[in-house]
Protein backbone atom coordinates (compact mmCIF):
# COMPACT_ATOMS: atom_id res chain seq x y z
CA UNK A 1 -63.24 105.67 54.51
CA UNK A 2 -62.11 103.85 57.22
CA UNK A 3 -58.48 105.26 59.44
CA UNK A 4 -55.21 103.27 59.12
CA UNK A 5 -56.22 101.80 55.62
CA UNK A 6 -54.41 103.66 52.47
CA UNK A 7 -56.76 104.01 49.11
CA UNK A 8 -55.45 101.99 46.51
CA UNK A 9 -54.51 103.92 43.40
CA UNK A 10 -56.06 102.52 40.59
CA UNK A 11 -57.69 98.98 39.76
CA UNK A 12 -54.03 97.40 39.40
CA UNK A 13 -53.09 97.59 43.03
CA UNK A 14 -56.51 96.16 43.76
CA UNK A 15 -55.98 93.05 42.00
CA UNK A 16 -52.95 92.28 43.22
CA UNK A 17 -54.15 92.76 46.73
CA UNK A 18 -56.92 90.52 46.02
CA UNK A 19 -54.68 87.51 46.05
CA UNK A 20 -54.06 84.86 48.84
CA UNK A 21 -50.59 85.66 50.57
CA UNK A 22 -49.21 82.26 50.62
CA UNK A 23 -49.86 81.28 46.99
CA UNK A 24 -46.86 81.25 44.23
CA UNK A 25 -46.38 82.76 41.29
CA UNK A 26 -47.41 80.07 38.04
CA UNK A 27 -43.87 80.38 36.70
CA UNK A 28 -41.85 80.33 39.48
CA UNK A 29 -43.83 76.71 40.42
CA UNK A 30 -43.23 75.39 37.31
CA UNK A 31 -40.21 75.52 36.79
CA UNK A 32 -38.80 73.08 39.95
CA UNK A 33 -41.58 71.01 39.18
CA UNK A 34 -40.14 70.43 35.46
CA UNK A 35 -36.31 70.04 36.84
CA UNK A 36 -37.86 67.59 39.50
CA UNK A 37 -39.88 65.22 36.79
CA UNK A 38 -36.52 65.47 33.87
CA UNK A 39 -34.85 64.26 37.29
CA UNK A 40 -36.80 61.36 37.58
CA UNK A 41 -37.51 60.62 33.98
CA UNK A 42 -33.15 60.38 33.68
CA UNK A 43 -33.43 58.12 37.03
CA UNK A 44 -36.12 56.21 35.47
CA UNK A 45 -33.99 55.53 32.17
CA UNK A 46 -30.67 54.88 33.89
CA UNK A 47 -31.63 51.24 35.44
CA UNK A 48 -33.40 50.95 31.89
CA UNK A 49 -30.18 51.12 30.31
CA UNK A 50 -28.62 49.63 32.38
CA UNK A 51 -31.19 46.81 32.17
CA UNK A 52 -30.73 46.59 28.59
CA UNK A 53 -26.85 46.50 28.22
CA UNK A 54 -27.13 43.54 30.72
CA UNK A 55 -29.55 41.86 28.10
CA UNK A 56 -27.26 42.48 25.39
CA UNK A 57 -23.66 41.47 27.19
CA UNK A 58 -26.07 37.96 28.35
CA UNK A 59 -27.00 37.81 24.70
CA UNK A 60 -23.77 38.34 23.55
CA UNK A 61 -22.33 35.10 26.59
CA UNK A 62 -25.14 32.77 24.99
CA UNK A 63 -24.08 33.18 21.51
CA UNK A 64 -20.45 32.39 22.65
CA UNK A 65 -21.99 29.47 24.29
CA UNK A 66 -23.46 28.30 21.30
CA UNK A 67 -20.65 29.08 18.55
CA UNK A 68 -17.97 26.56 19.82
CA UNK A 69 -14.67 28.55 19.85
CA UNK A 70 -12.18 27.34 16.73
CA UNK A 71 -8.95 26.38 17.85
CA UNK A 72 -6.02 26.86 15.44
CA UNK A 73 -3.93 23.54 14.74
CA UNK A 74 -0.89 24.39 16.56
CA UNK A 75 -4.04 24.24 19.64
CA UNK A 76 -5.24 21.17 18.64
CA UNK A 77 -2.22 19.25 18.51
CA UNK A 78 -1.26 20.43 21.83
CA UNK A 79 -4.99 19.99 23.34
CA UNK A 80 -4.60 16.47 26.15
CA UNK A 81 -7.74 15.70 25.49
CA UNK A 82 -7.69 14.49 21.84
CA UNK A 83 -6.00 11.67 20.61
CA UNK A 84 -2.78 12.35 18.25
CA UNK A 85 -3.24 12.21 14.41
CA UNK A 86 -2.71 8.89 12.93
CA UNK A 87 0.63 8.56 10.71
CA UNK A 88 1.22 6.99 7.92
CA UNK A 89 3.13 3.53 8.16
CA UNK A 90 7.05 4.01 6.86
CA UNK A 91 8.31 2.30 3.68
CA UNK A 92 9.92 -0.70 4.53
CA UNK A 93 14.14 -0.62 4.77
CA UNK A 94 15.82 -1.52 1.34
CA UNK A 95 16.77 -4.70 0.88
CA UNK A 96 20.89 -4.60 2.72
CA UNK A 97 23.38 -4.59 0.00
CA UNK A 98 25.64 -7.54 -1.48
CA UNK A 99 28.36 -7.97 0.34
CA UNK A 100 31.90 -7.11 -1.52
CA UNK A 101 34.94 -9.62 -1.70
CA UNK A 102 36.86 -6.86 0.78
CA UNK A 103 34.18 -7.23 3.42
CA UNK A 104 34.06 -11.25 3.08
CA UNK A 105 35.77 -12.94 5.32
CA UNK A 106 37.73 -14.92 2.98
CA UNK A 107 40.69 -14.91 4.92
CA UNK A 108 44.17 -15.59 2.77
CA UNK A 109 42.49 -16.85 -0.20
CA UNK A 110 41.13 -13.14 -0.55
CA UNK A 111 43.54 -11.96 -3.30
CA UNK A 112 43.18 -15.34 -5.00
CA UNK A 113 39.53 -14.54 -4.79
CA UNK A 114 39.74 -10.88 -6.04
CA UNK A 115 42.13 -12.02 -8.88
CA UNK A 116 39.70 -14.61 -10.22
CA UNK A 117 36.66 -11.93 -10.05
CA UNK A 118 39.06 -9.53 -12.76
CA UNK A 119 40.15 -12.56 -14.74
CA UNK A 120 36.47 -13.52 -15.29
CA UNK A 121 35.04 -10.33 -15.19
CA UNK A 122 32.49 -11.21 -12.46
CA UNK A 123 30.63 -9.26 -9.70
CA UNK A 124 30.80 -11.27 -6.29
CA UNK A 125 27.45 -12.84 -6.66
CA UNK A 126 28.03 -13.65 -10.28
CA UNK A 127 31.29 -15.48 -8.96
CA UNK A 128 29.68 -16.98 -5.99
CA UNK A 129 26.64 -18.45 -8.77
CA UNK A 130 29.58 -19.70 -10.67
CA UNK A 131 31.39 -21.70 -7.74
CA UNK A 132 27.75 -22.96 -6.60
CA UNK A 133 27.17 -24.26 -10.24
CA UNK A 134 29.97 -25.95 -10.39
CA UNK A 135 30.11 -27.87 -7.15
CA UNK A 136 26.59 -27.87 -6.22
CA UNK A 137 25.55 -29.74 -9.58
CA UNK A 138 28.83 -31.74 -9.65
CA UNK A 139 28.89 -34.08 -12.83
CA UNK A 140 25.96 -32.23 -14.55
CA UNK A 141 26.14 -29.49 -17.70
CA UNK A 142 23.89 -26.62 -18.39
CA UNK A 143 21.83 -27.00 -20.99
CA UNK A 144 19.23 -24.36 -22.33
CA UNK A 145 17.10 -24.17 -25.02
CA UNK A 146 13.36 -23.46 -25.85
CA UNK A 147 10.52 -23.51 -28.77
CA UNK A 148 10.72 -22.99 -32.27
CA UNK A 149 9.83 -19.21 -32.20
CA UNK A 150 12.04 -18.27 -28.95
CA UNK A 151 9.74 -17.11 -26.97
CA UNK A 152 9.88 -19.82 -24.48
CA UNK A 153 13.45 -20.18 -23.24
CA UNK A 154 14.88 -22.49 -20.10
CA UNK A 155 17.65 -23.57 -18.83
CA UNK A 156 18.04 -27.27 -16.71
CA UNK A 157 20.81 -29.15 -15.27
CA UNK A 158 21.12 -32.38 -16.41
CA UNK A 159 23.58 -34.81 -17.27
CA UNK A 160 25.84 -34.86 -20.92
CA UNK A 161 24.35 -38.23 -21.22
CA UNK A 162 20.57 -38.36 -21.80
CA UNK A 163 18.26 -41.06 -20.21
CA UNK A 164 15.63 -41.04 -23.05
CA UNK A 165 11.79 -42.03 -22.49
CA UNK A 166 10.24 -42.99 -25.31
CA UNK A 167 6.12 -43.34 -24.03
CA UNK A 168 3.11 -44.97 -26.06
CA UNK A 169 0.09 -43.53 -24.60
CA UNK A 170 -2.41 -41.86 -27.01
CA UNK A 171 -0.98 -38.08 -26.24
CA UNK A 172 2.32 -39.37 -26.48
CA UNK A 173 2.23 -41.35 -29.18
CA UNK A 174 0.60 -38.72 -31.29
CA UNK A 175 3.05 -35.74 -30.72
CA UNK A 176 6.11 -38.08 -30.24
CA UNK A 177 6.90 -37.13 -26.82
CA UNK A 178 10.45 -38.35 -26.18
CA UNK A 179 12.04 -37.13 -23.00
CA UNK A 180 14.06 -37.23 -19.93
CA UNK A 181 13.10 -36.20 -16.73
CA UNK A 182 14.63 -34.14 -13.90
CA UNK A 183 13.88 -32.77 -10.44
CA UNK A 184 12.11 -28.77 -10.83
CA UNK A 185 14.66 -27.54 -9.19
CA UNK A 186 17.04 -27.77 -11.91
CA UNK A 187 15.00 -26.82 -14.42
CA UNK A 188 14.64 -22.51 -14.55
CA UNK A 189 12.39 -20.93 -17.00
CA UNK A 190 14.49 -17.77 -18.73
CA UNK A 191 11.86 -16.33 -20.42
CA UNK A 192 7.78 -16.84 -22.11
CA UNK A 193 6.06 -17.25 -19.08
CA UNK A 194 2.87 -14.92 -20.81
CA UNK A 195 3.67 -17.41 -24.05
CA UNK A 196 2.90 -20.48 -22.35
CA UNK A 197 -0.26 -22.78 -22.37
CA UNK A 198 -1.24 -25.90 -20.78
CA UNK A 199 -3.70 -28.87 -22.35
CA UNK A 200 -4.67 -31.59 -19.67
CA UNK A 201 -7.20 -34.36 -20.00
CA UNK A 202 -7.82 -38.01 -18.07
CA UNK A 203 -6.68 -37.66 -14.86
CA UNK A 204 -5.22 -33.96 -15.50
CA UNK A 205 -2.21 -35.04 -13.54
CA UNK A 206 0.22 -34.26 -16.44
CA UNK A 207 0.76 -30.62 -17.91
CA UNK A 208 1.19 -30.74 -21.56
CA UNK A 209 2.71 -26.91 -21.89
CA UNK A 210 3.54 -26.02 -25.07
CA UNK A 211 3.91 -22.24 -26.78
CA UNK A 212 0.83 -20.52 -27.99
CA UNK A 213 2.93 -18.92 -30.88
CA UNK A 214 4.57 -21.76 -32.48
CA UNK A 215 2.73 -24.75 -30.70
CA UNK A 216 6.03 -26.48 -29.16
CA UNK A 217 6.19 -28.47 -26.46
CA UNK A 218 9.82 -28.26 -25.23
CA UNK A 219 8.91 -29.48 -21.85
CA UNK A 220 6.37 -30.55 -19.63
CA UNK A 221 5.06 -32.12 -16.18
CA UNK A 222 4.67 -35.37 -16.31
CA UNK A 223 2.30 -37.75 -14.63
CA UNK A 224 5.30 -39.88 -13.79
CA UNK A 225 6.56 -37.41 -11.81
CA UNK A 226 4.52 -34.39 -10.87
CA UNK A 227 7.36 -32.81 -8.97
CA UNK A 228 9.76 -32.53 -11.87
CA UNK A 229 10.02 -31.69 -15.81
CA UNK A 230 10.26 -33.73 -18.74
CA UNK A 231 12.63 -31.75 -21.27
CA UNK A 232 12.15 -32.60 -24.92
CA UNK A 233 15.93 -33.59 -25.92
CA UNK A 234 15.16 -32.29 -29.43
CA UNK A 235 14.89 -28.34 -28.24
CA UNK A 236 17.90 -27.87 -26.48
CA UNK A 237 20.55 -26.05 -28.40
CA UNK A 238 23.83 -28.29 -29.57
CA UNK A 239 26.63 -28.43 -28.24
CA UNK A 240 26.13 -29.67 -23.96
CA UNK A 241 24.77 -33.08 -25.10
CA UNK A 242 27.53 -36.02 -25.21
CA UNK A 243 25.22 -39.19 -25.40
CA UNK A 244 21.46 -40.63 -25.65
CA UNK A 245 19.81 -43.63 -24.74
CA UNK A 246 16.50 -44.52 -25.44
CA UNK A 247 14.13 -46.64 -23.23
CA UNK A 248 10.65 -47.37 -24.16
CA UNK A 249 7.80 -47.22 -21.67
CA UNK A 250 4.33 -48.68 -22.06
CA UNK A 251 2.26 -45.51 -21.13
CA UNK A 252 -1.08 -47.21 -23.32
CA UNK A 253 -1.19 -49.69 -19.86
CA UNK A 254 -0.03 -46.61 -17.84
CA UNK A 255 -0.34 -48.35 -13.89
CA UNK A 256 1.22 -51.39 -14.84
CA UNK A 257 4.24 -49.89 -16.26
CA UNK A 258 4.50 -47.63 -13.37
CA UNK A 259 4.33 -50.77 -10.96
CA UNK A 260 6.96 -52.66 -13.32
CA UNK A 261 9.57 -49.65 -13.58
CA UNK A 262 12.22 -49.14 -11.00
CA UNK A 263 13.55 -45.99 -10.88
CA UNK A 264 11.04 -43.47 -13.13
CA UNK A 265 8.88 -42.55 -10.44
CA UNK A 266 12.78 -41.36 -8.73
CA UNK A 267 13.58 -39.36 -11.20
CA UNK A 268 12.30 -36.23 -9.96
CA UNK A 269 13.92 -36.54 -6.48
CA UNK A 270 16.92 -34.72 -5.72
């Protein structure tokens, strides 16, 4: 047994004396070494995160990108870019009103005018058409009249006394086509426009109408006179009719009597 140096009691001591001086105790090494690798491991998932929110949030601006953004209409209309919706064209105006006898400037024969339109009981067009027929047509009557069945009804101007042509070519002839012949724009078909058909032949020139019901011709356009009507004397109703005369024409040498005669191919002027 050497001086200075104390015996150890027991084998405890001896085994703790045994170890190095500057090593650590396991636990208390392990313990900073955890703390120090949870420390990085959080460090290490922060920029992950971080990483991956960016991802999503780019994600998220790409999908925007690709989903065009819906405007609501109250937008659209007021977007510059576009060009306005197209409207629908407007109704045309209504035809102005007839004009009343108290805006007509009728001067002092006004209450003549207004007095005539209560004795007659007439509106102021149905006056007007009244003075017009009477003056415009001076020297002529009204007649009307029509087919057998009525459904074909006219009216024409003409004179009370009838210049009659009596033709002999085979169509007329055959039917016995008497007529006279005015200008179309005395002549105004009333009603049986639907009722009304037309037989042509030779040249075609001449439009043998007649009604589909009852088969009466009670007038037609003849070759004579393409711009007017022949009006059967024989359909208009009695009573405007003062006088006939009859003239015969040679329609079986149709050019000839058209080269002869005067004043038939006349009779449709105004």
């Amino acid at each position: 047994m050497q001086p200075g140096r104390c015996r150890p009691r027991g084998g405890r001591a001896s085994r703790v004396s045994a170890k190095p001086r500057g090593q650590k105790r396991p636990g208390a090494s392990a313990a900073p070494a955890a703390i120090a690798s949870a420390a990085a491991a959080s460090r290490a998932r922060r920029p992950a995160g971080q990483a991956g929110g960016g991802s999503r949030a780019a994600a998220r601006q790409s999908s925007a990108k690709r989903r065009p953004r819906q405007s609501s209409p109250r937008a659209q209309e007021a977007s510059p870019g576009e060009p306005p919706p197209e409207l629908a064209p407007l109704p045309p105006p209504p035809p102005p009103p007839a004009t009343p006898a108290s805006s007509a400037d009728l001067g002092e024969q006004r209450e003549r005018w207004e007095t005539f339109q209560k004795r007659q009981r007439l509106t102021f067009e149905g006056a007007a058409k009244l003075l017009l027929d009477t003056f415009e047509y001076q020297g002529l009557v009204k007649h009307t009249g029509g087919c057998h069945c009525g459904a074909v009804r006219f009216e024409v101007w003409a004179s009370a006394d009838l210049h009659i042509f009596d033709c002999n070519c085979s169509i007329c002839k055959k039917k016995q086509n008497r007529h006279f012949i005015v200008p179309a724009s005395r002549f105004k078909l009333l009603k049986g426009a639907e009722s009304i058909t037309t037989y042509t032949f030779n040249t075609h020139k001449a439009q043998h109408t007649f009604c589909k019901r009852c088969g009466v011709q009670s007038f037609y356009t003849p070759r004579s006179n393409p711009g007017g009507f022949g009006i059967a004397p024989h359909c208009l109703d009695e009573g405007t009719v003062r006088s006939v005369v009859i003239e015969e024409f040679n329609g079986s040498d149709w050019e000839k009597a058209m080269k002869e005669h005067k004043t038939i191919k006349n009779m449709s002027k105004e």
